[in-house]
C-alpha atoms as a PDB file:
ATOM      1  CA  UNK A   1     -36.200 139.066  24.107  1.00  0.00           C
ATOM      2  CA  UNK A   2     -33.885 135.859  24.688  1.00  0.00           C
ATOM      3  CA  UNK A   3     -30.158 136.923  23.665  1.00  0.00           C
ATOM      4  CA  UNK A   4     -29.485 135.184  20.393  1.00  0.00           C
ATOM      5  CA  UNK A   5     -27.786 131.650  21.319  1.00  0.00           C
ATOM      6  CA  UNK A   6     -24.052 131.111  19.086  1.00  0.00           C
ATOM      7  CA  UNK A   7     -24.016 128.285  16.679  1.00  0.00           C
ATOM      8  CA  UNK A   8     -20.858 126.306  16.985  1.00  0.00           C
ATOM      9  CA  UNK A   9     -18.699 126.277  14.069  1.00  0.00           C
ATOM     10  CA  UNK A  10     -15.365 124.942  15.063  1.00  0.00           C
ATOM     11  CA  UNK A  11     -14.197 123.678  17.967  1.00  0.00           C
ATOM     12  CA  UNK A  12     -10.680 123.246  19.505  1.00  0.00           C
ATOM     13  CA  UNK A  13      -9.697 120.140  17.305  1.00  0.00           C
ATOM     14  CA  UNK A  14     -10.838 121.371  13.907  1.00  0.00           C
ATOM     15  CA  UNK A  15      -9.218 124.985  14.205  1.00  0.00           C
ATOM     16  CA  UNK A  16      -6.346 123.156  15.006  1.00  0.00           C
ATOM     17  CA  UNK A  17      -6.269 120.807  11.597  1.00  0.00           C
ATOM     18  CA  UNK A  18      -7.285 124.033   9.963  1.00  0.00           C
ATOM     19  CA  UNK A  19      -4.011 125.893  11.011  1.00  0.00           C
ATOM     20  CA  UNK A  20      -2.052 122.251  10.086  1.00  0.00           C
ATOM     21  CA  UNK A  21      -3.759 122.101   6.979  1.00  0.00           C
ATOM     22  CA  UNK A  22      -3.260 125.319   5.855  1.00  0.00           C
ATOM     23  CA  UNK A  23       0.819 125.469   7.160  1.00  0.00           C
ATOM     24  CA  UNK A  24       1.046 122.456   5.114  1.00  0.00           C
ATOM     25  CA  UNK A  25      -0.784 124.204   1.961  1.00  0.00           C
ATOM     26  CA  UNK A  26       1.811 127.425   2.429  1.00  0.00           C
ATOM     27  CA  UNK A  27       4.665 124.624   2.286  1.00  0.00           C
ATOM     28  CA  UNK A  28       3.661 122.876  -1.098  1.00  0.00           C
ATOM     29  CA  UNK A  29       2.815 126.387  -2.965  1.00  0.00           C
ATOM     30  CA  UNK A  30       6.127 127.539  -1.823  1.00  0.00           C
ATOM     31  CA  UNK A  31       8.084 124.412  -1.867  1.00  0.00           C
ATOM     32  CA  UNK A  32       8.910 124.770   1.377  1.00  0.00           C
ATOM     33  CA  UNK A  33      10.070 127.602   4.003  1.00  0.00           C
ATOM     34  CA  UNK A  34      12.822 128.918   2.402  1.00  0.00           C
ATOM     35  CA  UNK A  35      12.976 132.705   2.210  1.00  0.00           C
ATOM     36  CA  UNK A  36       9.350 132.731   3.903  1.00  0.00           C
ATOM     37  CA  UNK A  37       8.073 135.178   6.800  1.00  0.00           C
ATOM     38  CA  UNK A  38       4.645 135.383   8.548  1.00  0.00           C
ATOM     39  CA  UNK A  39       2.663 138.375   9.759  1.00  0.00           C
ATOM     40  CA  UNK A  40      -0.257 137.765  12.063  1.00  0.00           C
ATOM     41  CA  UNK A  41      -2.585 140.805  12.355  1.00  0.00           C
ATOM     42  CA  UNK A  42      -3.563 141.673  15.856  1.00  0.00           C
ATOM     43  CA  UNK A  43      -5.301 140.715  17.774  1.00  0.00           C
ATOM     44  CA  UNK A  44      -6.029 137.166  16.670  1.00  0.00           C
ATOM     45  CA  UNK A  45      -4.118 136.922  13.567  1.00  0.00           C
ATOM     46  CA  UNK A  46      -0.739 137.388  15.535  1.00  0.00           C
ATOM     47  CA  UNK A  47      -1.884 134.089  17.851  1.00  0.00           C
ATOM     48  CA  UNK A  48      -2.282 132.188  14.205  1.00  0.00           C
ATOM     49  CA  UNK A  49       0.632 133.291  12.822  1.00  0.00           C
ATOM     50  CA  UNK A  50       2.592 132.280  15.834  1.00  0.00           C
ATOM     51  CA  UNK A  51       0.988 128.815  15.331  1.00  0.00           C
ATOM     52  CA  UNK A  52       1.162 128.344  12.156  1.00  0.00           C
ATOM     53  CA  UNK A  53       4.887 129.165  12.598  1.00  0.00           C
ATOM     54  CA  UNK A  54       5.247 126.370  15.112  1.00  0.00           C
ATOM     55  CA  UNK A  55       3.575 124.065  12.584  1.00  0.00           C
ATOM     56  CA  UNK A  56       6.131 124.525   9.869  1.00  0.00           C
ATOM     57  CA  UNK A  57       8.814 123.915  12.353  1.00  0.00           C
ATOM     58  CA  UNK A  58       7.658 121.371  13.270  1.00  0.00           C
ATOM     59  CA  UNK A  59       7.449 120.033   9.524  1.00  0.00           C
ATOM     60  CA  UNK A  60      10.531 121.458   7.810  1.00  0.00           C
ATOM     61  CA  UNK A  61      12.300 122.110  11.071  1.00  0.00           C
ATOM     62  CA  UNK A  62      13.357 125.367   9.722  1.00  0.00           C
ATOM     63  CA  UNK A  63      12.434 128.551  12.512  1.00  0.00           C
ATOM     64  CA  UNK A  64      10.140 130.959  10.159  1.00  0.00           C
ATOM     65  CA  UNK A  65      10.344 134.605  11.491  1.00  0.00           C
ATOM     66  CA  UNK A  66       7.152 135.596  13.121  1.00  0.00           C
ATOM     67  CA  UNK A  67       5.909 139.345  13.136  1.00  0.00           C
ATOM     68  CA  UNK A  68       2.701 141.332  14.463  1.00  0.00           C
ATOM     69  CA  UNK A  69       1.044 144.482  13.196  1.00  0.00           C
ATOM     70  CA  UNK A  70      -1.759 146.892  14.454  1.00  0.00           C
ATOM     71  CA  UNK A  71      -2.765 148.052  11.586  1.00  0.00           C
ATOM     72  CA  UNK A  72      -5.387 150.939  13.584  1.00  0.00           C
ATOM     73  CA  UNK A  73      -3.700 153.748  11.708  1.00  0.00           C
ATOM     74  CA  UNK A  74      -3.889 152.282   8.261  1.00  0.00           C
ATOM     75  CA  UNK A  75      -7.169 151.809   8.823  1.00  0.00           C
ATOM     76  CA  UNK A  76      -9.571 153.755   5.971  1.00  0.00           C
ATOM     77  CA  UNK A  77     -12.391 154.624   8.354  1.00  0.00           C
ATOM     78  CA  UNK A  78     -10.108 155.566  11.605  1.00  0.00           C
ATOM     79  CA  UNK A  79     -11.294 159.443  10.672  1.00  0.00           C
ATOM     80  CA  UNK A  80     -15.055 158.771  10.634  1.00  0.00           C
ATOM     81  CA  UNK A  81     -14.910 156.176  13.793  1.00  0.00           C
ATOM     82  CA  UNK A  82     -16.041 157.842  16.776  1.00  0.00           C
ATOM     83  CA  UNK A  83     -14.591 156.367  19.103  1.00  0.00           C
ATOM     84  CA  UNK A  84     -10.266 156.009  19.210  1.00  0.00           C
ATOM     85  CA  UNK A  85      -8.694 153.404  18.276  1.00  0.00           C
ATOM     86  CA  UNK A  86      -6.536 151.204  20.733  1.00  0.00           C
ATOM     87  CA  UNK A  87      -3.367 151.697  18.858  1.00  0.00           C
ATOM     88  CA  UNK A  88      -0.808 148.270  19.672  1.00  0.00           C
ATOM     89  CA  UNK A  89       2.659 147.714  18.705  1.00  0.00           C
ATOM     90  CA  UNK A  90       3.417 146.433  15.386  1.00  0.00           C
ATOM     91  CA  UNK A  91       6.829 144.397  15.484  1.00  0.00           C
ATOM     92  CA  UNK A  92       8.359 143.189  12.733  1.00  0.00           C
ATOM     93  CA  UNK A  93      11.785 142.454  13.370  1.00  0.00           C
ATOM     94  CA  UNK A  94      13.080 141.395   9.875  1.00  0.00           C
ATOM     95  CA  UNK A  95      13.549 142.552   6.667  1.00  0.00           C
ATOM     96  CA  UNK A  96      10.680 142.060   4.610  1.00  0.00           C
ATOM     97  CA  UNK A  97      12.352 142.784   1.372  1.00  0.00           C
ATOM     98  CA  UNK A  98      12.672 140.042  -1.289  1.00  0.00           C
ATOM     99  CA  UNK A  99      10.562 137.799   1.244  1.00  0.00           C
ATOM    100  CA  UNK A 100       7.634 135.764   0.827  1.00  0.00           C
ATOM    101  CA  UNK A 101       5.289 137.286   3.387  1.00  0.00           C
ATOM    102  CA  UNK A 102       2.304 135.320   4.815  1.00  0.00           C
ATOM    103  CA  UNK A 103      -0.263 137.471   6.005  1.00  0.00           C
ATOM    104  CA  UNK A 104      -2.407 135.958   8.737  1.00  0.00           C
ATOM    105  CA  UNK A 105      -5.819 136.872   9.914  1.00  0.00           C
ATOM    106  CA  UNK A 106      -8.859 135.341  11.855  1.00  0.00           C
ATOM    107  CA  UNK A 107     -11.394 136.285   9.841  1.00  0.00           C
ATOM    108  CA  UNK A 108     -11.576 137.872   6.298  1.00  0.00           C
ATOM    109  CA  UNK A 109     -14.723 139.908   6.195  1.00  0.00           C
ATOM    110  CA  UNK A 110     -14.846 143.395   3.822  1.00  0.00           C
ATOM    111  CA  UNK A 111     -11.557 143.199   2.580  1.00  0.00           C
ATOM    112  CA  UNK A 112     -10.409 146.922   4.789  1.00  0.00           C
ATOM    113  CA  UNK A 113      -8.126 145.210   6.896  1.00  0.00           C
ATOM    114  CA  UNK A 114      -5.972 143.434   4.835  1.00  0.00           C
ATOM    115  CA  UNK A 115      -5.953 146.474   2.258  1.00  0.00           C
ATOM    116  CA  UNK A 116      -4.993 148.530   5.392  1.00  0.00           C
ATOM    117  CA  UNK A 117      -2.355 145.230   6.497  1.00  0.00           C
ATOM    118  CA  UNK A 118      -0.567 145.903   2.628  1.00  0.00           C
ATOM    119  CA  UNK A 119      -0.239 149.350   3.115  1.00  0.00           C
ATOM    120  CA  UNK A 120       1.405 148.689   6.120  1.00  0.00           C
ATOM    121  CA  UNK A 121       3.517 146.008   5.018  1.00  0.00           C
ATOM    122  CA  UNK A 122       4.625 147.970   1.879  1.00  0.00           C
ATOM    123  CA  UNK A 123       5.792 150.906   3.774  1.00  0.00           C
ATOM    124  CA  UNK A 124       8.343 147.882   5.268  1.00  0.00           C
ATOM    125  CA  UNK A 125       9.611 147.482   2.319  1.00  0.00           C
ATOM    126  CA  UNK A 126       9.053 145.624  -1.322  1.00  0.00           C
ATOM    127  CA  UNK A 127       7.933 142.159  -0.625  1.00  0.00           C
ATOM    128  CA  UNK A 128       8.659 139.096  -3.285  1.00  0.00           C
ATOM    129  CA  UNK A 129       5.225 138.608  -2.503  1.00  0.00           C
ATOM    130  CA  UNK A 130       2.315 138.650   0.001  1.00  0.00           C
ATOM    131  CA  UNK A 131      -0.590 135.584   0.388  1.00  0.00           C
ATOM    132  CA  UNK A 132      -2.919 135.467   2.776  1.00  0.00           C
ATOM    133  CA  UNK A 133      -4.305 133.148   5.122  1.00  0.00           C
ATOM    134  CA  UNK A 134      -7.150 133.527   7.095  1.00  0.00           C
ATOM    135  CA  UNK A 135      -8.795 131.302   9.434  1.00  0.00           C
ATOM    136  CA  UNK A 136     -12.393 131.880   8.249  1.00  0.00           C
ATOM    137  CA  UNK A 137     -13.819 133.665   5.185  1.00  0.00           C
ATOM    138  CA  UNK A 138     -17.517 134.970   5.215  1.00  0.00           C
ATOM    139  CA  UNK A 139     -17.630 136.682   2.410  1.00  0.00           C
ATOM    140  CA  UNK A 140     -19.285 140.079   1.876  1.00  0.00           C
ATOM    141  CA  UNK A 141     -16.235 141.941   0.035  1.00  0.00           C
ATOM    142  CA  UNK A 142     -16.200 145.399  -0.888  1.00  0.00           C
ATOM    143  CA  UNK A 143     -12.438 145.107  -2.409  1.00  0.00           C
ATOM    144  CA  UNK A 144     -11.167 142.981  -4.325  1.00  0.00           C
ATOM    145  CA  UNK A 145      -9.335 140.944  -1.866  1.00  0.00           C
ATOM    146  CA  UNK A 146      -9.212 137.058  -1.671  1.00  0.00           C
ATOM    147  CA  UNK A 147      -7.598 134.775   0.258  1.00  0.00           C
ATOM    148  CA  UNK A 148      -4.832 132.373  -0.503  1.00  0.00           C
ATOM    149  CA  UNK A 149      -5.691 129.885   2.128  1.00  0.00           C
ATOM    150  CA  UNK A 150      -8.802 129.314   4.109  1.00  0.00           C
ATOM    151  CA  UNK A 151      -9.495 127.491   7.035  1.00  0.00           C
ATOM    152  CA  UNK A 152     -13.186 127.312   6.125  1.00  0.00           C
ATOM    153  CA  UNK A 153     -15.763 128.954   4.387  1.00  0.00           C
ATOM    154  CA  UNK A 154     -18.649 130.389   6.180  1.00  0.00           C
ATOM    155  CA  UNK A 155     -21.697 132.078   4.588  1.00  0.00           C
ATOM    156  CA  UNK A 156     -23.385 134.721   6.481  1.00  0.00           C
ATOM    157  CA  UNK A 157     -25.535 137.567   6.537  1.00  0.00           C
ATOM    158  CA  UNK A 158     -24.337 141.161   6.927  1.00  0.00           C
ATOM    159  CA  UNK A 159     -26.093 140.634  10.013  1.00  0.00           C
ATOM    160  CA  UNK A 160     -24.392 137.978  11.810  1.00  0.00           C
ATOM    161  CA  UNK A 161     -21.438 137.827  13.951  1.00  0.00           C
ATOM    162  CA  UNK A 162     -18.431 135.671  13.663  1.00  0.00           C
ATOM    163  CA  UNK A 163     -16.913 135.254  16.943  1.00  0.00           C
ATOM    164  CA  UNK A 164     -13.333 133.478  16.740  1.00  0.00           C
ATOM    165  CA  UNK A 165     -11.676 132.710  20.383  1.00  0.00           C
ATOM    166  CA  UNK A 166      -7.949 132.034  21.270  1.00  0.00           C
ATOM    167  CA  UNK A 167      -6.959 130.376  23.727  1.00  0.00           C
ATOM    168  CA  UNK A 168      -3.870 132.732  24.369  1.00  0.00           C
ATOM    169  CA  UNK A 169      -6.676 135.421  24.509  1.00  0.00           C
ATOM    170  CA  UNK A 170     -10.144 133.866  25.166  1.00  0.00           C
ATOM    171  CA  UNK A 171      -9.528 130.842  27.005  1.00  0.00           C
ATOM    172  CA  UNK A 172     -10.665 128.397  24.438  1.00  0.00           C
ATOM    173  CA  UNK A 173     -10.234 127.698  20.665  1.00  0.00           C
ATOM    174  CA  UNK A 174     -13.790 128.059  19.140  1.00  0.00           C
ATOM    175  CA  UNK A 175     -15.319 129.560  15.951  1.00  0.00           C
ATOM    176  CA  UNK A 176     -19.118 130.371  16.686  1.00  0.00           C
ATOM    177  CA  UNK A 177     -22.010 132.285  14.688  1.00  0.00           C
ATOM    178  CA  UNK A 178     -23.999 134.914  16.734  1.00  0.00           C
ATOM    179  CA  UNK A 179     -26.964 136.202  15.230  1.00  0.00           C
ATOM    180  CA  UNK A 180     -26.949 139.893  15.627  1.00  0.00           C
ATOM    181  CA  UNK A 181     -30.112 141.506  17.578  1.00  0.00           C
ATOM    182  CA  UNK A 182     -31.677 144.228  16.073  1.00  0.00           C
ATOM    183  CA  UNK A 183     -34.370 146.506  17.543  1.00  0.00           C
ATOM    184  CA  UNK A 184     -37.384 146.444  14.705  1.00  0.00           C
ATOM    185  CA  UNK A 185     -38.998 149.927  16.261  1.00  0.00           C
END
């Protein structure tokens, strides 16, 4: 059986007016940068948050602090996993009390990492508040999470993958669809 061929999504150019779009959406709902922080989620997330950071600079020319979590260990299914978790530095080198903190992730799936990403944050501290931004929602919640700003939308099936590459990771900036393969024995 062929392996299932990815359909293209995003390319290099539109994940890039994505991450513009949506620093410039963060800006107007918070009337600027003042007294705002980001938080990218690893692996991914931290390479958006970094960017989306350079974005606003660029805008309001103001330096937004930048910080990265592994959130592994808040994770709610890291007892029944069987295999152990890769557990990666979380730095966040700032205060995150009385801030506005921008959560950033690649994609927003079930809703269990960004409920593990709060926990995380709150044991930081007490945030003004926390909004999220994800590159791409799918759907398929099982808590009531949403996302404050969305690169794009993209319906799928439980069954399909949504592969997003970095260039600081992957090589290449690319949002693809894979269909997962399933044995029908």
């Amino acid at each position: 059986m062929a392996k299932p061929r990815p359909i293209l999504i995003m390319d290099e150019k539109t994940l890039h007016r994505c991450l513009v779009r949506i620093a410039h959406e963060i800006l107007e709902r918070n009337k600027g940068a003042k007294n705002l922080a980001i938080i990218g989620i690893k692996t991914r997330g931290a390479y958006l948050a970094e960017r989306i950071a350079k974005i606003i600079n660029s805008i309001e020319n103001v330096k937004v602090p930048v910080g990265l979590m592994d959130i592994n260990l808040y994770r709610d299914d890291v007892q029944t996993k069987l295999e152990q978790p890769i557990i990666q530095k979380t730095e966040i080198m700032f205060d995150v009390k009385d801030k506005i903190i921008i959560l950033v992730d690649d994609v927003l799936f079930t809703g269990r990492t960004i409920r593990a990403a709060l926990d995380q944050i709150i044991d930081f501290g007490r945030p003004k508040s926390i909004q999220l931004a994800v590159l791409v929602d799918r759907g398929h919640r099982e808590l009531p999470i949403r996302a404050d700003y969305i690169g794009k939308n993209i319906p799928t099936s439980k069954h399909e993958l949504v592969k997003v590459k970095i260039k600081e990771k992957d090589s290449e900036d690319s949002v693809s669809i894979v269909k997962e393969r399933r044995d029908l024995r």
